[in-house]
Protein backbone atom coordinates (compact mmCIF):
# COMPACT_ATOMS: atom_id res chain seq x y z
CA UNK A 1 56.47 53.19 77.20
CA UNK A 2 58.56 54.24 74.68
CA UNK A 3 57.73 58.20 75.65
CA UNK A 4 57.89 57.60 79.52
CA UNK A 5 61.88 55.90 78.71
CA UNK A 6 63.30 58.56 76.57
CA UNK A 7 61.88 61.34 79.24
CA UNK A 8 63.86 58.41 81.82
CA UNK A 9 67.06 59.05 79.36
CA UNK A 10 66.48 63.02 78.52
CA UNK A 11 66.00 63.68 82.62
CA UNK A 12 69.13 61.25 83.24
CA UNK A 13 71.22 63.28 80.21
CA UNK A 14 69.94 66.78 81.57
CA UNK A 15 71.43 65.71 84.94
CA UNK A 16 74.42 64.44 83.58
CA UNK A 17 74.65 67.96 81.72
CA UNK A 18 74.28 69.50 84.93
CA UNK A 19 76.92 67.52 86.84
CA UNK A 20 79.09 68.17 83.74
CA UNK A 21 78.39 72.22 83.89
CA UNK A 22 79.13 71.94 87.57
CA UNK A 23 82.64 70.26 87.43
CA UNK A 24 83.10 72.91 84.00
CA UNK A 25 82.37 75.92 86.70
CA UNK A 26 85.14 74.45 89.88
CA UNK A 27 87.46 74.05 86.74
CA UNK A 28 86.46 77.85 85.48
CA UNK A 29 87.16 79.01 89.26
CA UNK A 30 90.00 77.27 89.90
CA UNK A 31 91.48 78.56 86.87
CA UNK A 32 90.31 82.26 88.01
CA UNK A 33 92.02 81.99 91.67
CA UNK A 34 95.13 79.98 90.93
CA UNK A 35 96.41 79.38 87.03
CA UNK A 36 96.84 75.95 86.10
CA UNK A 37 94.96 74.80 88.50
CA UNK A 38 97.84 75.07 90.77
CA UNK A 39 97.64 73.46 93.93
CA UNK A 40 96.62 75.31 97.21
CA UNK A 41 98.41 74.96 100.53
CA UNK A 42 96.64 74.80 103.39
CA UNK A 43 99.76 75.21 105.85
CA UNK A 44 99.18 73.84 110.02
CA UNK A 45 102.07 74.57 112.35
CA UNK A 46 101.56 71.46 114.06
CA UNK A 47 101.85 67.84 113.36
CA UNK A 48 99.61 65.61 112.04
CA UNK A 49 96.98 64.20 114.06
CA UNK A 50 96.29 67.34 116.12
CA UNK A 51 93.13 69.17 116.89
CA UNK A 52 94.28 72.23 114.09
CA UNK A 53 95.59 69.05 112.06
CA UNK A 54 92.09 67.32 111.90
CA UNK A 55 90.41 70.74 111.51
CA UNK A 56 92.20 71.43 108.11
CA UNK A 57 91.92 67.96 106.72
CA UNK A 58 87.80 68.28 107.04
CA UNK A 59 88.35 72.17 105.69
CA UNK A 60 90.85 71.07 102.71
CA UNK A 61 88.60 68.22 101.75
CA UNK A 62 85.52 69.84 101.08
CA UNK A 63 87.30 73.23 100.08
CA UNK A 64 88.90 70.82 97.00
CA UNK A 65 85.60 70.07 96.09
CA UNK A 66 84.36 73.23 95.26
CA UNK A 67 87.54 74.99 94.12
CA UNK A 68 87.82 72.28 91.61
CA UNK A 69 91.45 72.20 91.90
CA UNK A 70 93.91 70.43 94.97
CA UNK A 71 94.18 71.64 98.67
CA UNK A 72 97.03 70.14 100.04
CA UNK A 73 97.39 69.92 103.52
CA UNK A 74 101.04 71.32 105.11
CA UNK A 75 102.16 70.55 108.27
CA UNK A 76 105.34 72.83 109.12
CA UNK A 77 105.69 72.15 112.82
CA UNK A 78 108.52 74.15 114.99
CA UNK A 79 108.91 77.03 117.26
CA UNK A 80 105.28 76.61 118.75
CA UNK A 81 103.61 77.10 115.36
CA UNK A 82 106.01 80.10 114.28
CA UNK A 83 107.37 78.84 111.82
CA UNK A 84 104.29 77.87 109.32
CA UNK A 85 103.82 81.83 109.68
CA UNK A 86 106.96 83.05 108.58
CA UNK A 87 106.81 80.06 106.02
CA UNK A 88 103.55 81.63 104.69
CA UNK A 89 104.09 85.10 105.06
CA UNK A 90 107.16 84.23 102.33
CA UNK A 91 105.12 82.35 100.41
CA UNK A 92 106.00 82.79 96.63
CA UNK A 93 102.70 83.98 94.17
CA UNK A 94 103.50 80.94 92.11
CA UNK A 95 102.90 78.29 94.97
CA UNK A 96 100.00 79.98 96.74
CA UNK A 97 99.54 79.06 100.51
CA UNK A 98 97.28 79.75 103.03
CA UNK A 99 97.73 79.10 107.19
CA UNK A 100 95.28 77.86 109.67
CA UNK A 101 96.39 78.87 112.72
CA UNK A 102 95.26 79.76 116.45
CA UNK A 103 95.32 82.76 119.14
CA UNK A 104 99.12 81.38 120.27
CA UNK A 105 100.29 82.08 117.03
CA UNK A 106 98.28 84.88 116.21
CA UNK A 107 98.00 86.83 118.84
CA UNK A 108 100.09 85.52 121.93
CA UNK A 109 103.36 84.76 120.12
CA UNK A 110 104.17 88.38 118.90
CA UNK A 111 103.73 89.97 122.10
CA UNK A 112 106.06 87.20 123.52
CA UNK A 113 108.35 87.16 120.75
CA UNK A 114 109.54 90.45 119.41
CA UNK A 115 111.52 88.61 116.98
CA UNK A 116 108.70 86.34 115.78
CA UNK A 117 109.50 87.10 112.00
CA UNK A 118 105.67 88.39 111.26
CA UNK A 119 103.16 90.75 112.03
CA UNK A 120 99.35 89.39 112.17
CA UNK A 121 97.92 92.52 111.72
CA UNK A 122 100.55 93.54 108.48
CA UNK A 123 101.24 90.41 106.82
CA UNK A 124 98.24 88.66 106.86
CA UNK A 125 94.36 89.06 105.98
CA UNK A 126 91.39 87.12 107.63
CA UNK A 127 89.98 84.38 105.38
CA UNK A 128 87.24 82.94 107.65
CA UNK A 129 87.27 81.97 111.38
CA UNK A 130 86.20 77.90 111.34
CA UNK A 131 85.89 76.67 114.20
CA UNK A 132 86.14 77.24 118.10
CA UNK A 133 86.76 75.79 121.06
CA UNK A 134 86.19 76.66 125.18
CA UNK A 135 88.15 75.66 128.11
CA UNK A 136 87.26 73.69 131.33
CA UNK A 137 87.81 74.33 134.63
CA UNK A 138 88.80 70.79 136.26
CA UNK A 139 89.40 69.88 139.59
CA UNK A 140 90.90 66.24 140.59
CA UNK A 141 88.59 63.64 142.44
CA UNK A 142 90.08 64.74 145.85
CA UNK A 143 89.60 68.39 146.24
CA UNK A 144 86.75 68.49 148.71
CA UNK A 145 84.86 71.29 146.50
CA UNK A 146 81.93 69.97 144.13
CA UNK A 147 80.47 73.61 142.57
CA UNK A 148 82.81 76.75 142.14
CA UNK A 149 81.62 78.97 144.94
CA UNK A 150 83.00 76.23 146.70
CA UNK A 151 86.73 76.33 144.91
CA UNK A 152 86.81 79.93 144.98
CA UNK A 153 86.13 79.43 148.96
CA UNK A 154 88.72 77.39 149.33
CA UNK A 155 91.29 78.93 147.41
CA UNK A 156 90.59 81.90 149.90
CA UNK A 157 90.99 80.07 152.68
CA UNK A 158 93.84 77.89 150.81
CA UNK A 159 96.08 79.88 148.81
CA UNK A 160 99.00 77.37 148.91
CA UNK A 161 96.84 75.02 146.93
CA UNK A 162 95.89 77.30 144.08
CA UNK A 163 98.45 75.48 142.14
CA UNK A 164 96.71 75.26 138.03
CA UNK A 165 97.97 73.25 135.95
CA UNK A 166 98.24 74.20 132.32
CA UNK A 167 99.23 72.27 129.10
CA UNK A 168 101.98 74.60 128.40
CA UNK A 169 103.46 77.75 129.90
CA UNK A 170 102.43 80.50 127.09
CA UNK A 171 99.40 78.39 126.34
CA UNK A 172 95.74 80.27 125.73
CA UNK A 173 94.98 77.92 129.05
CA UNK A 174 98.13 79.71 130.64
CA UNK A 175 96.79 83.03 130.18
CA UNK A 176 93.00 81.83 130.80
CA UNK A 177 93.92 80.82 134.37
CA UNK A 178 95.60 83.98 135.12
CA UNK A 179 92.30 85.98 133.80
CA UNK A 180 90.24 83.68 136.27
CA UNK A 181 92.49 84.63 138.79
CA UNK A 182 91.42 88.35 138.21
CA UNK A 183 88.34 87.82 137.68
CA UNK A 184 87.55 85.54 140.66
CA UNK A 185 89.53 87.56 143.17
CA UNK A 186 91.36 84.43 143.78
CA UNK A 187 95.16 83.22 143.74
CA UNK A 188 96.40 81.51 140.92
CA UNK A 189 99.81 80.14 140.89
CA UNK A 190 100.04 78.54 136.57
CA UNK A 191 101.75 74.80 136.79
CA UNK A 192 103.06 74.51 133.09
CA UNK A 193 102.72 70.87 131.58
CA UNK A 194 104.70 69.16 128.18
CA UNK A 195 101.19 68.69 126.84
CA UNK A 196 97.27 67.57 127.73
CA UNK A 197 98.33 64.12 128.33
CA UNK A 198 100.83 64.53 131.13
CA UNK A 199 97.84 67.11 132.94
CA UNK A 200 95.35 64.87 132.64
CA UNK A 201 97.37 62.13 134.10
CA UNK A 202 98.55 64.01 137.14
CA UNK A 203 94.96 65.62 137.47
CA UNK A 204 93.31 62.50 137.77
CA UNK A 205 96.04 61.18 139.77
CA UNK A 206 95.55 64.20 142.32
CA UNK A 207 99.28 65.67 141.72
CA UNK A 208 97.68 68.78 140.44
CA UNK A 209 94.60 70.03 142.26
CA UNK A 210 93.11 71.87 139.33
CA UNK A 211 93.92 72.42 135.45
CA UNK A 212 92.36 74.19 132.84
CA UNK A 213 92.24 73.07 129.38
CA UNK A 214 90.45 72.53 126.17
CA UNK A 215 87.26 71.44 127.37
CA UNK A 216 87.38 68.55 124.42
CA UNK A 217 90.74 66.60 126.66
CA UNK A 218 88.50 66.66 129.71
CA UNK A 219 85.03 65.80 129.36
CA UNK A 220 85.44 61.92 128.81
CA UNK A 221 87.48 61.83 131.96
CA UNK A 222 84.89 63.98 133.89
CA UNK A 223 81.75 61.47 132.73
CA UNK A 224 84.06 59.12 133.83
CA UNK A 225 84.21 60.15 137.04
CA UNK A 226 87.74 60.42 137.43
CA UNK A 227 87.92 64.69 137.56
CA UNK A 228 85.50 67.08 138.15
CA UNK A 229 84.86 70.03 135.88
CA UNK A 230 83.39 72.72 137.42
CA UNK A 231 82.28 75.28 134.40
CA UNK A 232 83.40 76.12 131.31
CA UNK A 233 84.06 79.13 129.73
CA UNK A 234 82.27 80.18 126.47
CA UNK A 235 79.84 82.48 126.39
CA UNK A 236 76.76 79.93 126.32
CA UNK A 237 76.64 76.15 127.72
CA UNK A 238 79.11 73.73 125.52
CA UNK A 239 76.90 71.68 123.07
CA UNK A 240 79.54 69.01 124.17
CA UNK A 241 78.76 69.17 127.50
CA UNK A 242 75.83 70.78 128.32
CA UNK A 243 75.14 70.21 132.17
CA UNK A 244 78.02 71.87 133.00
CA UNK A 245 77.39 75.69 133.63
CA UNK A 246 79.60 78.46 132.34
CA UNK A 247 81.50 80.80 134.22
CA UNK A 248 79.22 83.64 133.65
CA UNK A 249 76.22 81.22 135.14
CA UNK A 250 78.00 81.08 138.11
CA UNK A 251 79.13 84.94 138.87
CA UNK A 252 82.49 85.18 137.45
CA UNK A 253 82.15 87.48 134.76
CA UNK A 254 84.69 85.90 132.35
CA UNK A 255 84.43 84.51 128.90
CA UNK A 256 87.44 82.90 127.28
CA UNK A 257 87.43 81.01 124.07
CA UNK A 258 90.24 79.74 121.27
CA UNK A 259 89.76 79.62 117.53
CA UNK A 260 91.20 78.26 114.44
CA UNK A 261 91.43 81.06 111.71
CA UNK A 262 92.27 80.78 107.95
CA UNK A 263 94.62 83.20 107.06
CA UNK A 264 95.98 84.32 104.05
CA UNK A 265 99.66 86.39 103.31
CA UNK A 266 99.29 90.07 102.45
CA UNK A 267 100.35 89.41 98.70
CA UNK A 268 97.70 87.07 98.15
CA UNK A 269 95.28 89.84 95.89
CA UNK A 270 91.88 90.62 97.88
CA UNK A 271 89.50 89.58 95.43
CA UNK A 272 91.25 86.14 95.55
CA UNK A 273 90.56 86.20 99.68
CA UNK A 274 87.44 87.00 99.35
CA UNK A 275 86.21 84.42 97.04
CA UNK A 276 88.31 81.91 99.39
CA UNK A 277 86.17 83.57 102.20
CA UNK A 278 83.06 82.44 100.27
CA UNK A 279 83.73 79.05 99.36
CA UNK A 280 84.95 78.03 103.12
CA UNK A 281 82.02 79.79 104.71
CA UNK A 282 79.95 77.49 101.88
CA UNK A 283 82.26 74.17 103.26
CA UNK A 284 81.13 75.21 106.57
CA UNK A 285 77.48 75.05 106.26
CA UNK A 286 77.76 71.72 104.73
CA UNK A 287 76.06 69.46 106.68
CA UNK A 288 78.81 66.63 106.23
CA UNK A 289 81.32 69.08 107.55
CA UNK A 290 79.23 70.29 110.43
CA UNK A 291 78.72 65.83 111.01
CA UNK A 292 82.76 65.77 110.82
CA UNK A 293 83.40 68.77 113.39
CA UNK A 294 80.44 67.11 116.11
CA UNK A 295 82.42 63.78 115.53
CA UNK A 296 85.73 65.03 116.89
CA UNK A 297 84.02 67.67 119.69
CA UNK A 298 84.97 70.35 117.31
CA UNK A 299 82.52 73.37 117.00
CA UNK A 300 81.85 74.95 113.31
CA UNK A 301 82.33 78.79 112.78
CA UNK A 302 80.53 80.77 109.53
CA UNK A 303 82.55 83.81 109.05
CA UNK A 304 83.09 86.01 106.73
CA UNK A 305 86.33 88.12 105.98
CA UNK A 306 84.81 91.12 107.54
CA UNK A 307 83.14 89.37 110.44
CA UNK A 308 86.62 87.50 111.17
CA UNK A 309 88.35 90.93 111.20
CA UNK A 310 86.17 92.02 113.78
CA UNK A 311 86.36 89.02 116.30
CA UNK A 312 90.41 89.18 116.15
CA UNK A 313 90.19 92.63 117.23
CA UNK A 314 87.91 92.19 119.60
CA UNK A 315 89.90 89.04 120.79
CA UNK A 316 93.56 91.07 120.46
CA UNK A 317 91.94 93.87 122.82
CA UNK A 318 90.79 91.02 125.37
CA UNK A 319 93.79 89.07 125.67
CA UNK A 320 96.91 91.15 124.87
CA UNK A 321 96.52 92.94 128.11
CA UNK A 322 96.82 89.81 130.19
CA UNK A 323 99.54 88.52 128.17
CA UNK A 324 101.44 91.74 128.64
CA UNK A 325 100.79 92.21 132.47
CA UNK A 326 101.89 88.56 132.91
CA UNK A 327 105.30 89.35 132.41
CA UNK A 328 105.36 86.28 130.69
CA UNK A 329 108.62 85.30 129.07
CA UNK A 330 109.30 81.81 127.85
């Protein structure tokens, strides 16, 4: 008895050993990346409660965990997200910062705004891609079309109807609609909104005959019954919704998709990004972050530095084009 406690205690001391060596390693690696432990910003150019908002909490959480050492959350809000790049662009070595931003920062805002006060491809590296997200193609209860042949028909036959509503001139949805538009052959006059809520309202109160948005703002409203959405637009069927078809299902060759990146500023050293890039693609496997992400109809992203490099150029060459040829100017 005596034998079978003390291997009880030893097994329960090794462990405790272990659990001690791990915290002694995030303390080691913390010290590495950032001396004294000091604090890392995670900054969000939007304000708390957000999509990108939630996102970095669920990141910065389990990113703290494994660093060993604080992840503070930073919401700098202003100038449609703007302004958290400029403020981490400037960001001094001492207070190291990072920014999780999205395409209409990243990519839409400097072709919109020559005097945005950064360059994404100069004066910032990739960390890791986390998450992304697809659009949906809505139409309210009262347009007499059920599949998309049967919109694209109409807006043929219909072109003073092709009125699509968007959640904000400038938006990713904004540019998405016009690409449809292209794509489909079809009309496409872009309806901007002060947000998803407004949209949603006038979409399911027939005001606006169609809208496109983050799929995530529609789908309880279309199980509902109260809108329609006709396809979505990722590559493959939404894991969210998956009985509604994709674009490319249904002939319109057309894939369309928004991200949340990590990003870090051009002074932050390399080796330092790419150990970041390790630990968050590690948070991301996690199967309580993956749990978190499902929960709010968020879908994870493993990326490395590299592989994040290549989808924003990929994504830069898709969409600056249409952003350009829109003539958009806010």
């Amino acid at each position: 008895m005596q034998r079978r406690i003390f291997g009880k205690l030893a097994a329960g001391l090794g462990l405790s050993a272990g659990l001690l060596g791990s915290g002694a390693l995030q303390a080691q690696e913390a010290h590495a990346l950032f001396p004294n432990k000091t604090p890392l910003r995670m900054v969000v150019g939007y304000p708390p409660g957000g999509a990108t908002d939630r996102v970095a909490r669920i990141v910065a959480d389990r990113l703290q965990a494994r660093l060993g050492s604080p992840v503070i959350v930073e919401n700098k809000p202003g100038a449609g997200g703007r302004l958290s790049a400029q403020y981490v662009k400037n960001a001094p070595a001492s207070q190291p910062a990072v920014l999780l931003a999205n395409p209409a920062v990243m990519v839409v805002a400097p072709l919109v705004f020559p005097d945005s006060g950064y360059d994404p491809e100069k004066d910032f590296r990739p960390i890791s891609e986390v998450n992304r997200y697809e659009f949906g193609l809505a139409v309210a209860s009262a347009v007499p079309v059920k599949e998309l042949p049967h919109l694209l028909a109409w807006l043929k036959a219909n072109p003073q109807q092709a009125n699509f509503g968007v959640p904000a001139t400038g938006s990713l949805p904004h540019f998405f609609s016009l690409m449809l538009g292209e794509a489909a052959k079809v009309p496409v006059e872009v309806v901007g909104y002060k947000g998803s809520g407004p949209l949603l309202t006038d979409l399911m109160g027939g005001q606006i005959p169609i809208a496109v948005d983050t799929l995530d703002t529609q789908i309880a409203q279309h199980e509902a019954g109260k809108l329609r959405v006709l396809a979505t637009s990722g590559e493959r069927r939404s894991t969210m919704a998956p009985g509604i078809p994709t674009l490319k299902e249904l002939g319109v060759n057309l894939v369309g998709t928004g991200w949340n990146t990590l990003f870090a500023p051009q002074s932050m050293a390399p080796a330092t990004v790419q150990r970041l890039s390790q630990l968050v693609q590690e948070v991301m496997k996690e199967a309580d972050t993956q749990h978190k992400f499902a929960a709010s109809n968020l879908v994870p992203v493993v990326s490395s530095a590299q592989e994040t490099e290549k989808m924003l150029k990929a994504y830069r060459a898709q969409w600056s084009p249409v952003v350009q040829r829109s003539g958009f100017k806010p």
